[in-house]
C-alpha atoms as a PDB file:
ATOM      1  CA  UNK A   1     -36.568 -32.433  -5.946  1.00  0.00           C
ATOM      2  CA  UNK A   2     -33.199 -30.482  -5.600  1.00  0.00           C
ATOM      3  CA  UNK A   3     -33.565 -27.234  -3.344  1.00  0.00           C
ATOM      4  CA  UNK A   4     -31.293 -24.499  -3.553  1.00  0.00           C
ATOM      5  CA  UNK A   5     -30.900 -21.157  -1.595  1.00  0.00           C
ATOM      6  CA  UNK A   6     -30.801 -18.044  -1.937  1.00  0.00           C
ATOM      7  CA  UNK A   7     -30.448 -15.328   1.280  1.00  0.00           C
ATOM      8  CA  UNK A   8     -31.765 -12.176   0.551  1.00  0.00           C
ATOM      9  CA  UNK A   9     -32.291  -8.413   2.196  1.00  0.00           C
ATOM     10  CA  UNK A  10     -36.437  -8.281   3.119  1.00  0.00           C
ATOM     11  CA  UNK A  11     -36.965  -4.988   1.525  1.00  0.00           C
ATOM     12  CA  UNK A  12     -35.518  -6.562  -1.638  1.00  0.00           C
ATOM     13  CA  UNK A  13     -37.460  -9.463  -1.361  1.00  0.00           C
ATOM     14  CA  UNK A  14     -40.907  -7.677  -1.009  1.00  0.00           C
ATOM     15  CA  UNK A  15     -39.830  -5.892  -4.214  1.00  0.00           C
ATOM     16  CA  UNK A  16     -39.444  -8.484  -5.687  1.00  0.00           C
ATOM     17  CA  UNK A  17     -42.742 -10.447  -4.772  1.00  0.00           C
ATOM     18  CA  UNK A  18     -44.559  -7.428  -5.961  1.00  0.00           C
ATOM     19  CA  UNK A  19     -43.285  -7.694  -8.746  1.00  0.00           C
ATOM     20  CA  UNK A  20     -43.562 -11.810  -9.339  1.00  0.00           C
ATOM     21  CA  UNK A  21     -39.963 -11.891 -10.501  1.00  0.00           C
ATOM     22  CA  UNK A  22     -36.208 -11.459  -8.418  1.00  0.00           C
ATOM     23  CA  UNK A  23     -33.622 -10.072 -10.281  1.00  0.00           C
ATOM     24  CA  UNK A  24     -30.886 -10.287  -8.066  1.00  0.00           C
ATOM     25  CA  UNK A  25     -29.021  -7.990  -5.488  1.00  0.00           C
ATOM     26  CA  UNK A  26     -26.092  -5.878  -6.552  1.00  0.00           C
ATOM     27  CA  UNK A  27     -23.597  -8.696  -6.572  1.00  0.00           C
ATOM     28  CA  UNK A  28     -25.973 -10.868  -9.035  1.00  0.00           C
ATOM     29  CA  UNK A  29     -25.946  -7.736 -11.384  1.00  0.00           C
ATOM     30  CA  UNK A  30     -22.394  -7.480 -10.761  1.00  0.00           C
ATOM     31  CA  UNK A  31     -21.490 -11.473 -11.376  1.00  0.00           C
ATOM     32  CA  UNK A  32     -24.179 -11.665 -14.174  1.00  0.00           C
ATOM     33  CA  UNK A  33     -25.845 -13.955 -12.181  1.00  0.00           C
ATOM     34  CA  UNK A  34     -28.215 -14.958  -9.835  1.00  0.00           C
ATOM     35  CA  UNK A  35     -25.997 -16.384  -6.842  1.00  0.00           C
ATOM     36  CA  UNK A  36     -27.495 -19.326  -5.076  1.00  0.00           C
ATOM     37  CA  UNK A  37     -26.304 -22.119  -2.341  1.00  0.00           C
ATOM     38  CA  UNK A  38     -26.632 -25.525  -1.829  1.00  0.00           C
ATOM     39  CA  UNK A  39     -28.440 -26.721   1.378  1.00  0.00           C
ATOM     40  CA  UNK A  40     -24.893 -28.070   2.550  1.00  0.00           C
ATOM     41  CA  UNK A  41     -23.264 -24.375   1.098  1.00  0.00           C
ATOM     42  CA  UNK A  42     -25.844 -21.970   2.722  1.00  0.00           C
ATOM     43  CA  UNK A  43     -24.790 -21.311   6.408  1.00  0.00           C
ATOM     44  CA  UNK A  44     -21.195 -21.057   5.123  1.00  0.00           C
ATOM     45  CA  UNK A  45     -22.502 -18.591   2.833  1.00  0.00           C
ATOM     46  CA  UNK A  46     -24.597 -16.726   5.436  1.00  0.00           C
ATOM     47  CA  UNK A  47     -21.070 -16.700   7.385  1.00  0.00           C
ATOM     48  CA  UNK A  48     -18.892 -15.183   5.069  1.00  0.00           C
ATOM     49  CA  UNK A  49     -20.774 -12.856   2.737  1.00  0.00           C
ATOM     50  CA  UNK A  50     -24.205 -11.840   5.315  1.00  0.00           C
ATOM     51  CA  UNK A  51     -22.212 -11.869   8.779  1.00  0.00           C
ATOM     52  CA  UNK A  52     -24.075 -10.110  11.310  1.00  0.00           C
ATOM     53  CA  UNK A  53     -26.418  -8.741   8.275  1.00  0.00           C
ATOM     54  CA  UNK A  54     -30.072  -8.512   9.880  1.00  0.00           C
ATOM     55  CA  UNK A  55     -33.774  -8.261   8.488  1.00  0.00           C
ATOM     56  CA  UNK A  56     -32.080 -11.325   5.432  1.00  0.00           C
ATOM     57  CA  UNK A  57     -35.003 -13.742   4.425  1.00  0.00           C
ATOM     58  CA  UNK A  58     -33.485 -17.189   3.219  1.00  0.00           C
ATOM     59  CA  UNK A  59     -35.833 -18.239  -0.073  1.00  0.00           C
ATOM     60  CA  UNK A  60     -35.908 -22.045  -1.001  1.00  0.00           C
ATOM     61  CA  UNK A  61     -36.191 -22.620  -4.514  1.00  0.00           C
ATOM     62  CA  UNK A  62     -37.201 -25.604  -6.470  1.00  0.00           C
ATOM     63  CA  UNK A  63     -34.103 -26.116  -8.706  1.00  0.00           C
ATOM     64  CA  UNK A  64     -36.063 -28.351 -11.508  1.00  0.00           C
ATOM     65  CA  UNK A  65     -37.835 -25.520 -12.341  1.00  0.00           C
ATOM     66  CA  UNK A  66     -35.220 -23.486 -13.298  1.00  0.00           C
ATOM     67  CA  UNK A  67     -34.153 -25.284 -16.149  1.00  0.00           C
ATOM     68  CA  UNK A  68     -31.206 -25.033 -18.390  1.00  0.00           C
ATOM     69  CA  UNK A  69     -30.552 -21.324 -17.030  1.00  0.00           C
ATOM     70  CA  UNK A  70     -29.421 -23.134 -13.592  1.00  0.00           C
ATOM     71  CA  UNK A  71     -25.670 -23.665 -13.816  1.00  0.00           C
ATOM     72  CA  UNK A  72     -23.715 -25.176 -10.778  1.00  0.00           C
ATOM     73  CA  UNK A  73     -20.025 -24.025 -11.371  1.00  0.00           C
ATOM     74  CA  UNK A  74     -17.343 -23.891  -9.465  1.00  0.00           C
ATOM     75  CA  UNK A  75     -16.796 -21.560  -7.193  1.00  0.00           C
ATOM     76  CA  UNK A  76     -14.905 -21.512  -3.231  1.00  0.00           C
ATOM     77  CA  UNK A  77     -12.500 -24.144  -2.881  1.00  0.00           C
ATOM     78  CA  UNK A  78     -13.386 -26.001  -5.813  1.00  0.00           C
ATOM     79  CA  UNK A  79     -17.235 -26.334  -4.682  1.00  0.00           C
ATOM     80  CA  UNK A  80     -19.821 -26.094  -7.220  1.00  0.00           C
ATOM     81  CA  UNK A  81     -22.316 -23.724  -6.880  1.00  0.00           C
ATOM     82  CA  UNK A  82     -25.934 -23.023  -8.323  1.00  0.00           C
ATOM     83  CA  UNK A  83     -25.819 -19.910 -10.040  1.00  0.00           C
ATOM     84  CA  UNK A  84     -28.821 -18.843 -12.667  1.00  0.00           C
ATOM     85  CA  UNK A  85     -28.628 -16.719 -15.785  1.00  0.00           C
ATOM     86  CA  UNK A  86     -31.794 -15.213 -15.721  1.00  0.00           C
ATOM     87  CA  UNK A  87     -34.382 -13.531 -13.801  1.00  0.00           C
ATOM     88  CA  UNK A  88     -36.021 -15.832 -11.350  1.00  0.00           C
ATOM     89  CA  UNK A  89     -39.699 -16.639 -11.347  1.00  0.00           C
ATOM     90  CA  UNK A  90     -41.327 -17.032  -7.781  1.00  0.00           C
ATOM     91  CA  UNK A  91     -43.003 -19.393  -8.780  1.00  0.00           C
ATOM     92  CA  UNK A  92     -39.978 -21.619  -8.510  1.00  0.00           C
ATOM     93  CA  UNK A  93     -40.031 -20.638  -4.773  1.00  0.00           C
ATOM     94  CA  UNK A  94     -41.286 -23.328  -2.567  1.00  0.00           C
ATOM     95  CA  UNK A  95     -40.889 -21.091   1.006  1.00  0.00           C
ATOM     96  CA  UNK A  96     -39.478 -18.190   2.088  1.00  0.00           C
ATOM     97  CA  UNK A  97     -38.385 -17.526   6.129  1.00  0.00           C
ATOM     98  CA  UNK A  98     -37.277 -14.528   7.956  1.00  0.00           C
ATOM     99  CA  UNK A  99     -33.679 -15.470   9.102  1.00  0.00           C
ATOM    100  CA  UNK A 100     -32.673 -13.961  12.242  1.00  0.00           C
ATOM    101  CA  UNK A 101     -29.494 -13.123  14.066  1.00  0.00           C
ATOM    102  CA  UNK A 102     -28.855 -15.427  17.032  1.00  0.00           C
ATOM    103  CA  UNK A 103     -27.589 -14.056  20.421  1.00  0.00           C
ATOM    104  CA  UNK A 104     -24.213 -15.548  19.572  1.00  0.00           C
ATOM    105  CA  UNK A 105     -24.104 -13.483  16.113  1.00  0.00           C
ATOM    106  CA  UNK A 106     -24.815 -16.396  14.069  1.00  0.00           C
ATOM    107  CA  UNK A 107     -27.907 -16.379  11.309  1.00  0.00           C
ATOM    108  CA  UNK A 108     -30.643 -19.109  12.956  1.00  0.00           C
ATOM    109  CA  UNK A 109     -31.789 -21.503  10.247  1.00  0.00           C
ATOM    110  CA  UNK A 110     -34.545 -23.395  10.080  1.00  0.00           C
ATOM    111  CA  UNK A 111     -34.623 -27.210  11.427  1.00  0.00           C
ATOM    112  CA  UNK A 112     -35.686 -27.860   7.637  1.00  0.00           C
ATOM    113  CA  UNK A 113     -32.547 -27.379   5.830  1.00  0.00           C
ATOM    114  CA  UNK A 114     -30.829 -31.105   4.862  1.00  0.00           C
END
């Protein structure tokens, strides 16, 4: 089962599992889609669009599930990258973790990322 990412403000988050459905952050609604990472794309993601950035939550999401809405399209240096036209269902979402700053600065993952 492919995985994919997406980091997210808490307070959005809890909105959004009230609700039973995420419809993005301001850059989603801005892009017209739902941006998401790769497990080999996240921390580089975390790095240069959440630096510093606490109280994020990092969601996994079970990419099957997302059918033909789930597009992976090129994106930073020629890297393709999951992006979804259309609301997401949690349901899709396998896990979601807090994802804290480290002392260094750095967002600490968890061991389970590939």
């Amino acid at each position: 089962m492919p995985i994919i990412y997406k980091l997210c403000p808490s307070p959005l988050w809890r909105e959004a599992e009230a609700a039973g459905v995420f419809h993005g952050m301001q850059i989603d609604f801005d892009d017209g889609y739902i941006h998401f990472s790769t497990g080999a794309q996240v921390k580089e993601t975390a790095r240069l669009h959440f630096a510093g950035q606490d109280d994020l939550v990092l969601a996994a999401v079970d990419a099957e599930r997302l059918g033909e809405t789930l597009k992976y399209e090129a994106s930073r240096g020629g890297d393709r990258f999951p992006h979804l036209y259309a609301p997401l269902d949690l349901a899709a979402v396998l896990w979601v973790r807090p994802l804290p700053l480290g002392t260094d600065g750095l967002h600490v993952f968890p061991d389970a990322l590939p």
